[in-house]
C-alpha atoms as a PDB file:
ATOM      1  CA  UNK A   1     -37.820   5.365  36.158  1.00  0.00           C
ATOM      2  CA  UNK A   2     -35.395   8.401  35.162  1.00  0.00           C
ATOM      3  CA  UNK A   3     -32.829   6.627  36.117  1.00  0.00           C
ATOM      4  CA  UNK A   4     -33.406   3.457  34.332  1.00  0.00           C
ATOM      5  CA  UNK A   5     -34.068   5.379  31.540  1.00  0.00           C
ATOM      6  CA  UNK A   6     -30.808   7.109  31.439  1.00  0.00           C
ATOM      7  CA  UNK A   7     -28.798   4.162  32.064  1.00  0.00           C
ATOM      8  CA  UNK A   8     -30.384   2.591  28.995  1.00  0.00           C
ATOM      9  CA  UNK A   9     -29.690   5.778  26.679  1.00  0.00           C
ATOM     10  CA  UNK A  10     -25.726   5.857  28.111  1.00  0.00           C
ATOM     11  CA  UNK A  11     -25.966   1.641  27.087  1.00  0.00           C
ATOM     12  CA  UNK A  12     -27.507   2.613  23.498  1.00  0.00           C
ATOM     13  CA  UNK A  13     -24.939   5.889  22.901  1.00  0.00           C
ATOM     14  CA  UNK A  14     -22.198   3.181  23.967  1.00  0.00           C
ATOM     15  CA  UNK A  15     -23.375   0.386  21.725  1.00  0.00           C
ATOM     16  CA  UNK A  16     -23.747   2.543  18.315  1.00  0.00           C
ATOM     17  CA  UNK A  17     -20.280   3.905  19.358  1.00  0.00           C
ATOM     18  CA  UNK A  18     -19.128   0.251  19.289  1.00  0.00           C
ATOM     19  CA  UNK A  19     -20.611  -0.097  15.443  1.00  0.00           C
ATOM     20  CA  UNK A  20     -18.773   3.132  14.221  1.00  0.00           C
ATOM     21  CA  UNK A  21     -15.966   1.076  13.672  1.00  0.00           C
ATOM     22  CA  UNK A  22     -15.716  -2.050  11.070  1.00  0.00           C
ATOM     23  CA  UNK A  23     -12.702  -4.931  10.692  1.00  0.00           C
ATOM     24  CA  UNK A  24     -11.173  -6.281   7.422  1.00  0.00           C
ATOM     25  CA  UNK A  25      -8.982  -9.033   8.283  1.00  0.00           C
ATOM     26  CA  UNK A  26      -6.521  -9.788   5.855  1.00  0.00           C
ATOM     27  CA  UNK A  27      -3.131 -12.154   5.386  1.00  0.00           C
ATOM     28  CA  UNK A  28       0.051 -10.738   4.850  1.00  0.00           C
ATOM     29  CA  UNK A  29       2.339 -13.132   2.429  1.00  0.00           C
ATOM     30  CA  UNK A  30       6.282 -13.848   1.887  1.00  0.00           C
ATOM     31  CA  UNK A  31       6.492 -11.145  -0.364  1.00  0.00           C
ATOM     32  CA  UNK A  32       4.727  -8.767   1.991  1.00  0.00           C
ATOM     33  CA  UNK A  33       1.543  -8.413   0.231  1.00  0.00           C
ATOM     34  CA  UNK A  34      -1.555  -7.743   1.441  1.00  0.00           C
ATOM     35  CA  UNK A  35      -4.399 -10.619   0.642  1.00  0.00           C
ATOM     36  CA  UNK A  36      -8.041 -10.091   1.325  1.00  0.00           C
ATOM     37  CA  UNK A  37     -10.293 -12.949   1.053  1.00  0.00           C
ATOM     38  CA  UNK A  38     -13.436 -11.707  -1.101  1.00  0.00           C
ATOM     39  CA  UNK A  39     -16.525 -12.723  -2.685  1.00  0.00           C
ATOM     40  CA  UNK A  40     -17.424 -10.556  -5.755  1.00  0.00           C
ATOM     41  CA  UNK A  41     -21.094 -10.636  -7.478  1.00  0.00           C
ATOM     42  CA  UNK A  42     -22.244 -13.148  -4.629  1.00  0.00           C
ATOM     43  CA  UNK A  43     -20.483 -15.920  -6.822  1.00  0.00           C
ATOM     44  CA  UNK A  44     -16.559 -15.573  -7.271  1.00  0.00           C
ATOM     45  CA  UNK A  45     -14.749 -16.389  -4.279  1.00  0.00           C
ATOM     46  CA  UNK A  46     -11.140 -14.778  -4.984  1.00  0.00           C
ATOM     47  CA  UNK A  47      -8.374 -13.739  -2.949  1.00  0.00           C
ATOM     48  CA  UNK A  48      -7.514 -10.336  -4.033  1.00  0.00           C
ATOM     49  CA  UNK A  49      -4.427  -8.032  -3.697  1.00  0.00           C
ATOM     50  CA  UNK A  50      -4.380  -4.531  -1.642  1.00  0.00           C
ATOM     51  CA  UNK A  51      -2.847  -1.992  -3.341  1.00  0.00           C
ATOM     52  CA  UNK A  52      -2.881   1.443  -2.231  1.00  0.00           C
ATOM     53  CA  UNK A  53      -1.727   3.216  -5.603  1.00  0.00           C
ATOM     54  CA  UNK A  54      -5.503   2.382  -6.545  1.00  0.00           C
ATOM     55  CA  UNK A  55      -9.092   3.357  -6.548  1.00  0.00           C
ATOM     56  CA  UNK A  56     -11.002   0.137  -7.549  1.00  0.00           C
ATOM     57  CA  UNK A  57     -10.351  -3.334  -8.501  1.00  0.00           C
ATOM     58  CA  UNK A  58      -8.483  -5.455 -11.233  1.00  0.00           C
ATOM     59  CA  UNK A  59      -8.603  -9.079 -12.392  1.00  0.00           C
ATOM     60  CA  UNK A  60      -4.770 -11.346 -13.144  1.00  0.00           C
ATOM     61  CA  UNK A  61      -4.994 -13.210 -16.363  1.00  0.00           C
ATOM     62  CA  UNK A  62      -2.878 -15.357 -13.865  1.00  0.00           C
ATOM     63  CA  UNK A  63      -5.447 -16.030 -11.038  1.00  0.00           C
ATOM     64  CA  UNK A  64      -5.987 -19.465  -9.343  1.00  0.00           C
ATOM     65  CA  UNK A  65      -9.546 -19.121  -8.951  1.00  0.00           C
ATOM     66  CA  UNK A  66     -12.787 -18.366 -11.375  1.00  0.00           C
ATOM     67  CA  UNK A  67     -13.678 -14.960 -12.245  1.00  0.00           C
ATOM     68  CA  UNK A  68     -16.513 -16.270 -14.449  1.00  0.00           C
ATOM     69  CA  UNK A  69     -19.597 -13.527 -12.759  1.00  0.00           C
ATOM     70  CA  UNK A  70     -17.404 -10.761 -13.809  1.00  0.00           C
ATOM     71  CA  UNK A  71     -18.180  -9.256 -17.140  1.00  0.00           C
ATOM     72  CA  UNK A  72     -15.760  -7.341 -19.014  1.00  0.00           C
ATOM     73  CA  UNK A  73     -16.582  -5.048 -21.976  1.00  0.00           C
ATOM     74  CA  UNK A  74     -14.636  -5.170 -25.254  1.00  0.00           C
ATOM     75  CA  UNK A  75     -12.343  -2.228 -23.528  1.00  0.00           C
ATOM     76  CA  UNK A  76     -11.570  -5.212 -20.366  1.00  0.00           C
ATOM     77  CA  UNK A  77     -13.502  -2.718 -18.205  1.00  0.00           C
ATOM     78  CA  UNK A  78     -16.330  -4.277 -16.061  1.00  0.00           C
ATOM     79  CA  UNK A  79     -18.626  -1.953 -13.667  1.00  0.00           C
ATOM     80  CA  UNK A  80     -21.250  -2.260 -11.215  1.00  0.00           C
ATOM     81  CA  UNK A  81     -20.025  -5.341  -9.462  1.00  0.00           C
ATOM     82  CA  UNK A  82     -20.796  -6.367  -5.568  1.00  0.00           C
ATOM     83  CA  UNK A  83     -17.745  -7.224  -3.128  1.00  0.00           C
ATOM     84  CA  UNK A  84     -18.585  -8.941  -0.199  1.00  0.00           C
ATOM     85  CA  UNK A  85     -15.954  -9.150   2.486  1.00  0.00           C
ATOM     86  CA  UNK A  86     -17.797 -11.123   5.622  1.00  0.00           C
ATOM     87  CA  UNK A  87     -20.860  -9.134   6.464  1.00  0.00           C
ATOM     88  CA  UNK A  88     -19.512  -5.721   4.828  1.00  0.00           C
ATOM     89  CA  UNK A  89     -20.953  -5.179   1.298  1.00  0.00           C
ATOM     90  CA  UNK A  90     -19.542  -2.341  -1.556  1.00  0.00           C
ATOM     91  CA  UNK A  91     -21.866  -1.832  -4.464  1.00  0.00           C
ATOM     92  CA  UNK A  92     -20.964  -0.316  -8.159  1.00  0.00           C
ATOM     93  CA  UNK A  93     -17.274  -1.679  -7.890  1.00  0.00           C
ATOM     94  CA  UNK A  94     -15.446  -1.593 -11.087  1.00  0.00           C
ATOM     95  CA  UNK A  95     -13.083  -4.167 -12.348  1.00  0.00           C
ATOM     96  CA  UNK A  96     -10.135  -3.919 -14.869  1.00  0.00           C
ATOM     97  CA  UNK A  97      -9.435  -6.934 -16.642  1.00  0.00           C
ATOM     98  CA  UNK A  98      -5.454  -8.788 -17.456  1.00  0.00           C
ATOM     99  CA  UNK A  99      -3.385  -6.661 -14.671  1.00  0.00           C
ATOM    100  CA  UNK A 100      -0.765  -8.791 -12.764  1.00  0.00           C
ATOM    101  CA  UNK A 101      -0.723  -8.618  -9.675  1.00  0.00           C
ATOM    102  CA  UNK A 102       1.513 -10.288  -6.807  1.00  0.00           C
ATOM    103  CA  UNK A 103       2.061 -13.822  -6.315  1.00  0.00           C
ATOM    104  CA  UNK A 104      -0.692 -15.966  -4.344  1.00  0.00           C
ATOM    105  CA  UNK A 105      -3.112 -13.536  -5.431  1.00  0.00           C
ATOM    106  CA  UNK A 106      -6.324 -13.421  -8.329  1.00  0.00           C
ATOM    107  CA  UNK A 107      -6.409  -9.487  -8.686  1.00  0.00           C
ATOM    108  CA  UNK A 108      -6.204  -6.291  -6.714  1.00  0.00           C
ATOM    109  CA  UNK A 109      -9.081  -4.140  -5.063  1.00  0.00           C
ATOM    110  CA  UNK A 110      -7.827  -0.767  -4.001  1.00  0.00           C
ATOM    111  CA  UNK A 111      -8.965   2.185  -1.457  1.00  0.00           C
ATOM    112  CA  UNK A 112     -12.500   2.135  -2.751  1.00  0.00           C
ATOM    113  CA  UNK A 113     -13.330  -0.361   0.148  1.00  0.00           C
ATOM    114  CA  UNK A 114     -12.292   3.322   2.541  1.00  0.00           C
ATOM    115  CA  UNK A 115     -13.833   6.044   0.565  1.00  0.00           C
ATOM    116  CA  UNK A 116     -14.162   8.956   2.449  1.00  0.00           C
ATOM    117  CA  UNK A 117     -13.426   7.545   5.923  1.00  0.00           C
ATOM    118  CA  UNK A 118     -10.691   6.918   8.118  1.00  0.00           C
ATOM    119  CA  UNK A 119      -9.077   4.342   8.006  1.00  0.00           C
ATOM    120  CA  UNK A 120      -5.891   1.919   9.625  1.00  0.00           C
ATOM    121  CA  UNK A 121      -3.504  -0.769   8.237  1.00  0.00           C
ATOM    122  CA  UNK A 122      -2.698  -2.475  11.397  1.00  0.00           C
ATOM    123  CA  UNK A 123      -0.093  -5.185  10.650  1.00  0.00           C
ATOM    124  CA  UNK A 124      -0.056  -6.692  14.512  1.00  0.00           C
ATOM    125  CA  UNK A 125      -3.487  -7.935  14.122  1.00  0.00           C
ATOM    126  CA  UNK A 126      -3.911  -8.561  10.547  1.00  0.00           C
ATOM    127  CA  UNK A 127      -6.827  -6.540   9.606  1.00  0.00           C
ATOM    128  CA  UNK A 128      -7.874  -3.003   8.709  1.00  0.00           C
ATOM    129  CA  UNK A 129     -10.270  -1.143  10.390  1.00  0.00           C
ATOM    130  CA  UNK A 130     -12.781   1.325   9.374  1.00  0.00           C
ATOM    131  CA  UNK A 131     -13.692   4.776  11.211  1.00  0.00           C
ATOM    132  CA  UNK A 132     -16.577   7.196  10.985  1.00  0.00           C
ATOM    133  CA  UNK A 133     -13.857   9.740  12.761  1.00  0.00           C
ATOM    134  CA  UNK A 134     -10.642   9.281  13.705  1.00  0.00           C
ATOM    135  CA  UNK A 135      -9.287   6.979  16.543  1.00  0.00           C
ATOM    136  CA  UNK A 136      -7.290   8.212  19.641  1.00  0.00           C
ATOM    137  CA  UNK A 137      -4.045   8.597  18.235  1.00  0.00           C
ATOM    138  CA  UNK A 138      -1.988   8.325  21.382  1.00  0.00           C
ATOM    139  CA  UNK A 139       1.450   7.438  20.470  1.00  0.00           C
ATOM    140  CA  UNK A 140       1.025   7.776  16.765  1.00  0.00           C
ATOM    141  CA  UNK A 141       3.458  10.629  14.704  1.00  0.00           C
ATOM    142  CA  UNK A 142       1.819  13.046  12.256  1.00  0.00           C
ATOM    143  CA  UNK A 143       2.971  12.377   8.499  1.00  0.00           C
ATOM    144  CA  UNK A 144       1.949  15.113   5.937  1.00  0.00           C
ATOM    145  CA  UNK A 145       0.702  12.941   2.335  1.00  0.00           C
ATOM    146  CA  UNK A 146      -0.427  14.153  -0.404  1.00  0.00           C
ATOM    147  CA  UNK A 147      -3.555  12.730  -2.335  1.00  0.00           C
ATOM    148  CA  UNK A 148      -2.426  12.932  -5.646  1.00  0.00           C
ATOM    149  CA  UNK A 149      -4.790  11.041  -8.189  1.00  0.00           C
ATOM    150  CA  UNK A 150      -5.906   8.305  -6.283  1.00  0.00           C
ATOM    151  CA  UNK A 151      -1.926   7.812  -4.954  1.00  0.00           C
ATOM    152  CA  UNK A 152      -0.075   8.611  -1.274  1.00  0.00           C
ATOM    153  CA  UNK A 153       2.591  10.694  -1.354  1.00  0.00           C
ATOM    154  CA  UNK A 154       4.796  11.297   1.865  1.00  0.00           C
ATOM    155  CA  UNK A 155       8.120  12.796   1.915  1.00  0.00           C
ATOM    156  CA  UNK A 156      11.557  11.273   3.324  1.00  0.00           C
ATOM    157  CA  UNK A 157      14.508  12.151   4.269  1.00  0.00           C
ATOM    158  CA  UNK A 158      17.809  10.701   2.065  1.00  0.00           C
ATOM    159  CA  UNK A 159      21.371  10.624   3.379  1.00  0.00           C
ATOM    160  CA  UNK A 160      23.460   9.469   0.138  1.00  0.00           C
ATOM    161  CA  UNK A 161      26.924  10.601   0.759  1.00  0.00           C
ATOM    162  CA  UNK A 162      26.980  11.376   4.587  1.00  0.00           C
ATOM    163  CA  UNK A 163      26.269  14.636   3.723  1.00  0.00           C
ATOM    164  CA  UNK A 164      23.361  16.455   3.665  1.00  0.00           C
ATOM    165  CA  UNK A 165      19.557  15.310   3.832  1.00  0.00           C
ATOM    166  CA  UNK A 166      18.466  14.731   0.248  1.00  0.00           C
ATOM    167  CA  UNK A 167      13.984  14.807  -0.357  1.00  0.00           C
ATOM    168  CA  UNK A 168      12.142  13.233  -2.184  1.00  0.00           C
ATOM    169  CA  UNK A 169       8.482  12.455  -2.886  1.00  0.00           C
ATOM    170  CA  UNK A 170       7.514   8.602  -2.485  1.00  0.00           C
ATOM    171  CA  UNK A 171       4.249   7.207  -3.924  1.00  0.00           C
ATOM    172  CA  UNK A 172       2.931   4.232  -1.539  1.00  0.00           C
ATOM    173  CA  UNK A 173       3.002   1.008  -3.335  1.00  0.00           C
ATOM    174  CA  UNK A 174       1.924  -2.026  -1.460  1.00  0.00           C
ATOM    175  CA  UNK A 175       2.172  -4.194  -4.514  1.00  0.00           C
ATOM    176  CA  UNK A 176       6.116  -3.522  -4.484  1.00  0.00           C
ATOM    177  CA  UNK A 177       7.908  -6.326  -2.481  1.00  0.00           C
ATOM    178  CA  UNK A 178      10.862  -4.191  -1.789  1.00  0.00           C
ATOM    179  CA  UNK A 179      11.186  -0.986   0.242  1.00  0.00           C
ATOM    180  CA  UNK A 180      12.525   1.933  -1.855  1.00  0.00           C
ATOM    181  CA  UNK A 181      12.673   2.278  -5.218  1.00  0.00           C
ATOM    182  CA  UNK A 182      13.757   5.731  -6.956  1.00  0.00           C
ATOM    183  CA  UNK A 183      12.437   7.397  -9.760  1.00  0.00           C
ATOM    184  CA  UNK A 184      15.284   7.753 -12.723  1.00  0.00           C
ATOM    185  CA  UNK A 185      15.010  11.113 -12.409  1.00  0.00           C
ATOM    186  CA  UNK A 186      15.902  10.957  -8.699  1.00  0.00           C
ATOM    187  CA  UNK A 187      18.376   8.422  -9.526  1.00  0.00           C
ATOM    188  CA  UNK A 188      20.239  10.226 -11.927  1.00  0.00           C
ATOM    189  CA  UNK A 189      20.282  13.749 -10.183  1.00  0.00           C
ATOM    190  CA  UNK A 190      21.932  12.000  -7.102  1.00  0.00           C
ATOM    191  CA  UNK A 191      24.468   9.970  -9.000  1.00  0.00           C
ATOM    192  CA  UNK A 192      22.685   6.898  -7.177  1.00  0.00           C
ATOM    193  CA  UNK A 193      25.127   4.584  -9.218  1.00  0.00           C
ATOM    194  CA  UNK A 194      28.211   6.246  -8.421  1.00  0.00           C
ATOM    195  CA  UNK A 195      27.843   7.788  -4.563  1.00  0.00           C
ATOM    196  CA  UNK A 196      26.172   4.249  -3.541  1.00  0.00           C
ATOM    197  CA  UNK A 197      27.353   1.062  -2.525  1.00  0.00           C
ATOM    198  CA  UNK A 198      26.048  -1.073  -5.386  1.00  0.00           C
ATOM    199  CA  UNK A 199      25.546  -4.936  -3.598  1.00  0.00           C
ATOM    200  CA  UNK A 200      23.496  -6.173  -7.552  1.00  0.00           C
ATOM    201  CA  UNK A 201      22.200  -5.154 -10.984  1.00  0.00           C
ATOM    202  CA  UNK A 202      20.356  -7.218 -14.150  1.00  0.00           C
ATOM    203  CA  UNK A 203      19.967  -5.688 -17.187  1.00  0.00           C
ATOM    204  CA  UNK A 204      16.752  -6.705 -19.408  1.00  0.00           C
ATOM    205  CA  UNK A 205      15.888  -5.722 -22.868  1.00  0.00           C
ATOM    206  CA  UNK A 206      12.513  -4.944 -24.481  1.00  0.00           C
ATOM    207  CA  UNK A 207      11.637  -5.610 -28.061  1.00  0.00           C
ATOM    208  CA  UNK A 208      13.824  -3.096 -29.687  1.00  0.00           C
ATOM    209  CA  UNK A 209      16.728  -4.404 -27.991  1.00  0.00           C
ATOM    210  CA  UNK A 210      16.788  -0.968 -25.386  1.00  0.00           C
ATOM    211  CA  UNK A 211      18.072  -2.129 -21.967  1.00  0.00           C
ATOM    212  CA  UNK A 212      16.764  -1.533 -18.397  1.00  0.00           C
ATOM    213  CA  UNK A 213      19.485  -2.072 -15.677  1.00  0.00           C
ATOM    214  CA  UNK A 214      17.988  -2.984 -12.485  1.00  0.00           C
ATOM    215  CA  UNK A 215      20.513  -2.316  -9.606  1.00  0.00           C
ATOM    216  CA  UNK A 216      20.736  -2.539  -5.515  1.00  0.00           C
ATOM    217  CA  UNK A 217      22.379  -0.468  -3.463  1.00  0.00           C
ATOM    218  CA  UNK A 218      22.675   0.231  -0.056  1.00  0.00           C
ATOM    219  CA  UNK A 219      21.106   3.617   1.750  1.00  0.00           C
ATOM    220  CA  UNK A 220      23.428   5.045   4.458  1.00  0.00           C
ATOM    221  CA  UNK A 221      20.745   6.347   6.099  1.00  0.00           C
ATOM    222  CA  UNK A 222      16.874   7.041   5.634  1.00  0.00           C
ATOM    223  CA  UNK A 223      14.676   9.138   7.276  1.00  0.00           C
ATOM    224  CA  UNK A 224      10.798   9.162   7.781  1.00  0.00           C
ATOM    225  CA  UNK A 225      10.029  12.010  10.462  1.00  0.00           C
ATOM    226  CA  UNK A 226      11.710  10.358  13.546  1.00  0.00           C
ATOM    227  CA  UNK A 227      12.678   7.366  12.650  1.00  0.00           C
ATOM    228  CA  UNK A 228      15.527   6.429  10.859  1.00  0.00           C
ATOM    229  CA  UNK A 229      17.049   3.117   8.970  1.00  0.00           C
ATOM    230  CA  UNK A 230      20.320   2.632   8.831  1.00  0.00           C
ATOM    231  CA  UNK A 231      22.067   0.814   5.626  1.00  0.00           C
ATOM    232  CA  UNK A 232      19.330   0.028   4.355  1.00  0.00           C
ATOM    233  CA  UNK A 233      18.676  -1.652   0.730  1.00  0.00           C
ATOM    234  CA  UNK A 234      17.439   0.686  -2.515  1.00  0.00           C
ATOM    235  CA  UNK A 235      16.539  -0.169  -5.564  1.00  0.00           C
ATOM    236  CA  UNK A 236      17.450   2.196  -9.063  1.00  0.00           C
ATOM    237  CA  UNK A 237      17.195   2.192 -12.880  1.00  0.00           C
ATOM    238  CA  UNK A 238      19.617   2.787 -15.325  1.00  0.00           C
ATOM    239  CA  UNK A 239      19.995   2.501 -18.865  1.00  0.00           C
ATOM    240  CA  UNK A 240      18.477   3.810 -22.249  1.00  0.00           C
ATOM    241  CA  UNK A 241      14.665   3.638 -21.109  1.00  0.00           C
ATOM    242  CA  UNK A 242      13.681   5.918 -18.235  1.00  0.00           C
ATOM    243  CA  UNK A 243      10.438   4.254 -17.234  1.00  0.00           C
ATOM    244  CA  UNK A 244      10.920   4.812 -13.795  1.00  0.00           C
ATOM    245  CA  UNK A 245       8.778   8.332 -13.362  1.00  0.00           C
ATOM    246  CA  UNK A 246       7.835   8.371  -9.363  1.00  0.00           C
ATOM    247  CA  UNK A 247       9.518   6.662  -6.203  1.00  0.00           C
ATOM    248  CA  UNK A 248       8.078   3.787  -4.438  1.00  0.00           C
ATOM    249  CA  UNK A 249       7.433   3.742  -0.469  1.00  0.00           C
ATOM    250  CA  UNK A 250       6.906   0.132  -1.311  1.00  0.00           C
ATOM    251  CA  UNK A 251       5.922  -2.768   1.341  1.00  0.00           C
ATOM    252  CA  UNK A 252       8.589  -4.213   3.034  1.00  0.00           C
ATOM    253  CA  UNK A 253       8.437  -0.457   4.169  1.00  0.00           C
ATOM    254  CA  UNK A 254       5.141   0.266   5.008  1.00  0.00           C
ATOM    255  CA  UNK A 255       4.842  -3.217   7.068  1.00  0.00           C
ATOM    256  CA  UNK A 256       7.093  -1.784   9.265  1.00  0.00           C
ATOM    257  CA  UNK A 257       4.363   0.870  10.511  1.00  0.00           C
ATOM    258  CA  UNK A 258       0.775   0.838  12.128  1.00  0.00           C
ATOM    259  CA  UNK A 259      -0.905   3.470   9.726  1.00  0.00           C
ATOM    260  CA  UNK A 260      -3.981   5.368  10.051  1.00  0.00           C
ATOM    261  CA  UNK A 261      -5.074   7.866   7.421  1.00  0.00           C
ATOM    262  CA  UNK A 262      -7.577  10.705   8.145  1.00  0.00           C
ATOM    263  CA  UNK A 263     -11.191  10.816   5.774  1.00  0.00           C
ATOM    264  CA  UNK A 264      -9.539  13.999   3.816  1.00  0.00           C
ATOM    265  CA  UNK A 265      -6.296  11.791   2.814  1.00  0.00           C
ATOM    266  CA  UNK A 266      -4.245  15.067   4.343  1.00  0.00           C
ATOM    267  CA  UNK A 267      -2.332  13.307   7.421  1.00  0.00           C
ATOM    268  CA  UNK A 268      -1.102   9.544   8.338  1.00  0.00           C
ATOM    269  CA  UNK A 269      -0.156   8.643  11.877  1.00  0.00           C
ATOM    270  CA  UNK A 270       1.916   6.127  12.092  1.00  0.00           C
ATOM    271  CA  UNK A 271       3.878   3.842  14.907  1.00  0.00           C
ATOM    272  CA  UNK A 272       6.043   0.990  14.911  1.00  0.00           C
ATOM    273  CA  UNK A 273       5.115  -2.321  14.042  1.00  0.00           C
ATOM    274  CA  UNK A 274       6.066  -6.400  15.265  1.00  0.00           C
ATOM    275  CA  UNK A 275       7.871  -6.173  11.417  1.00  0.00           C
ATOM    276  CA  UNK A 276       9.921  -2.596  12.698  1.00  0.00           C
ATOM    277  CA  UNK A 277      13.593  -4.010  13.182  1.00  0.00           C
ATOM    278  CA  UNK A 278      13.049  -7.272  10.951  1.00  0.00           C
ATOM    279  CA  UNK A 279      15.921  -7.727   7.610  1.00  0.00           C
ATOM    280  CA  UNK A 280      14.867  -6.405   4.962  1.00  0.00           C
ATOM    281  CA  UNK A 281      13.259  -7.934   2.288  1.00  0.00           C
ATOM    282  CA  UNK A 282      15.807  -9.191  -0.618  1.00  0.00           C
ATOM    283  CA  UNK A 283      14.524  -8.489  -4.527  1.00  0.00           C
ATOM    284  CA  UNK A 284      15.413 -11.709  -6.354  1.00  0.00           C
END
């Protein structure tokens, strides 16, 4: 009888152990965005965006499908909505209303659906998956971040001029397409424009006629503890308006990792993914 009851309590430990870890599948699209399929205020199915450089949620004027159960104040703010994704439930979700967001997509929902556990972004198999502690973390590198007002920071490694190792800060930014994108500030104390290879630029103009010159340039190399990428595409501002305050680990990067972050947003581990070695992504 001991026995039998042991062997049940080892079964039950093991079973509970199972449940201390939840899915999120999600779609990855052209543009290397993140879409979760969701079902807010048990009536608006909508296909929203990750992003990573926020909290809670937001609405795009331009979505496909009906927001119609979400009600925003006369300051576009809505609170205390339900998002469902499958059998996983978040109460007291807050919505912004009229921010675009990336193409194929209604809105954005942000690391509120993680809050204060660990978490991984695991690009082979499509889905994140939620911790009560972390995972083994066999073959994963340490990555120092910084949790900076609901943003991840890392720092990299950049070669400009075969030189000497140039840091810099880089916010995470899964609703950029591209890979890196500097901060003018960054930009400008490098000489991006003159010690790179520029491949592109645009220039646009705001209302007052002030210009913002997009350009493309290529990396020599770029450096993310071990690994390293070789020529690899940037992206820069120049011109009159310096809008361009913080750098952008954007997506084509971060696809290129498995990531798991630890409950007190202090560490990431991350490893290669199936997207490691593929081109990079071109900004039209």
């Amino acid at each position: 009888m001991l026995k039998k009851t042991g062997f049940l309590l080892l079964f039950s430990a093991g079973f509970f152990g199972l449940k201390a870890q939840q899915t999120i599948p999600f779609r990855v699209t052209k543009n290397n965005n993140i879409i979760i399929k969701t079902l807010v205020n048990k009536k608006d199915s909508l296909d929203l965006m990750f992003q990573i450089a926020m909290k809670e949620g937001a609405i795009s004027p331009q979505r496909q499908r009906k927001a119609d159960h979400i009600i925003f104040n006369n300051e576009e703010m809505s609170e205390h909505n339900t998002v469902d994704i499958g059998k996983m439930s978040w109460k007291n979700i807050s919505f912004t209303d009229n921010q675009l967001t990336g193409l194929e997509a209604d809105g954005k929902i942000g690391t509120v659906l993680f809050e204060g556990k660990p978490f991984k972004i695991d690009y082979d198999n499509n889905q994140f998956t939620v911790y009560d502690k972390l995972p083994d973390l066999k073959g994963y590198q340490p990555i120092s971040i910084v949790w900076k007002q609901e943003v991840f920071h890392l720092v990299a490694d950049n070669i400009i001029d075969g030189k000497k190792q140039q840091e810099e800060y880089f916010a995470l930014q899964s609703g950029y397409s591209g890979g890196i994108l500097y901060s003018n500030d960054f930009a400008e104390g490098k000489e991006l424009d003159k010690k790179l290879k520029v491949t592109g630029e645009k220039t646009l103009k705001n209302s007052q006629g002030q210009s913002v010159i997009t350009k493309q340039g290529i990396l020599p190399f770029f450096k993310l503890g071990d690994f390293v990428f070789k020529n690899m595409p940037v992206g820069f501002f120049s011109g009159e308006l310096k809008t361009q305050h913080i750098s952008y680990f954007g997506a084509d990067m971060m696809r290129r990792f498995i990531w798991i972050f630890d409950a007190d947003r202090k560490m990431a581990y991350i490893k290669p993914s199936k997207y490691y070695a593929e081109p990079y992504y071109k900004i039209n």
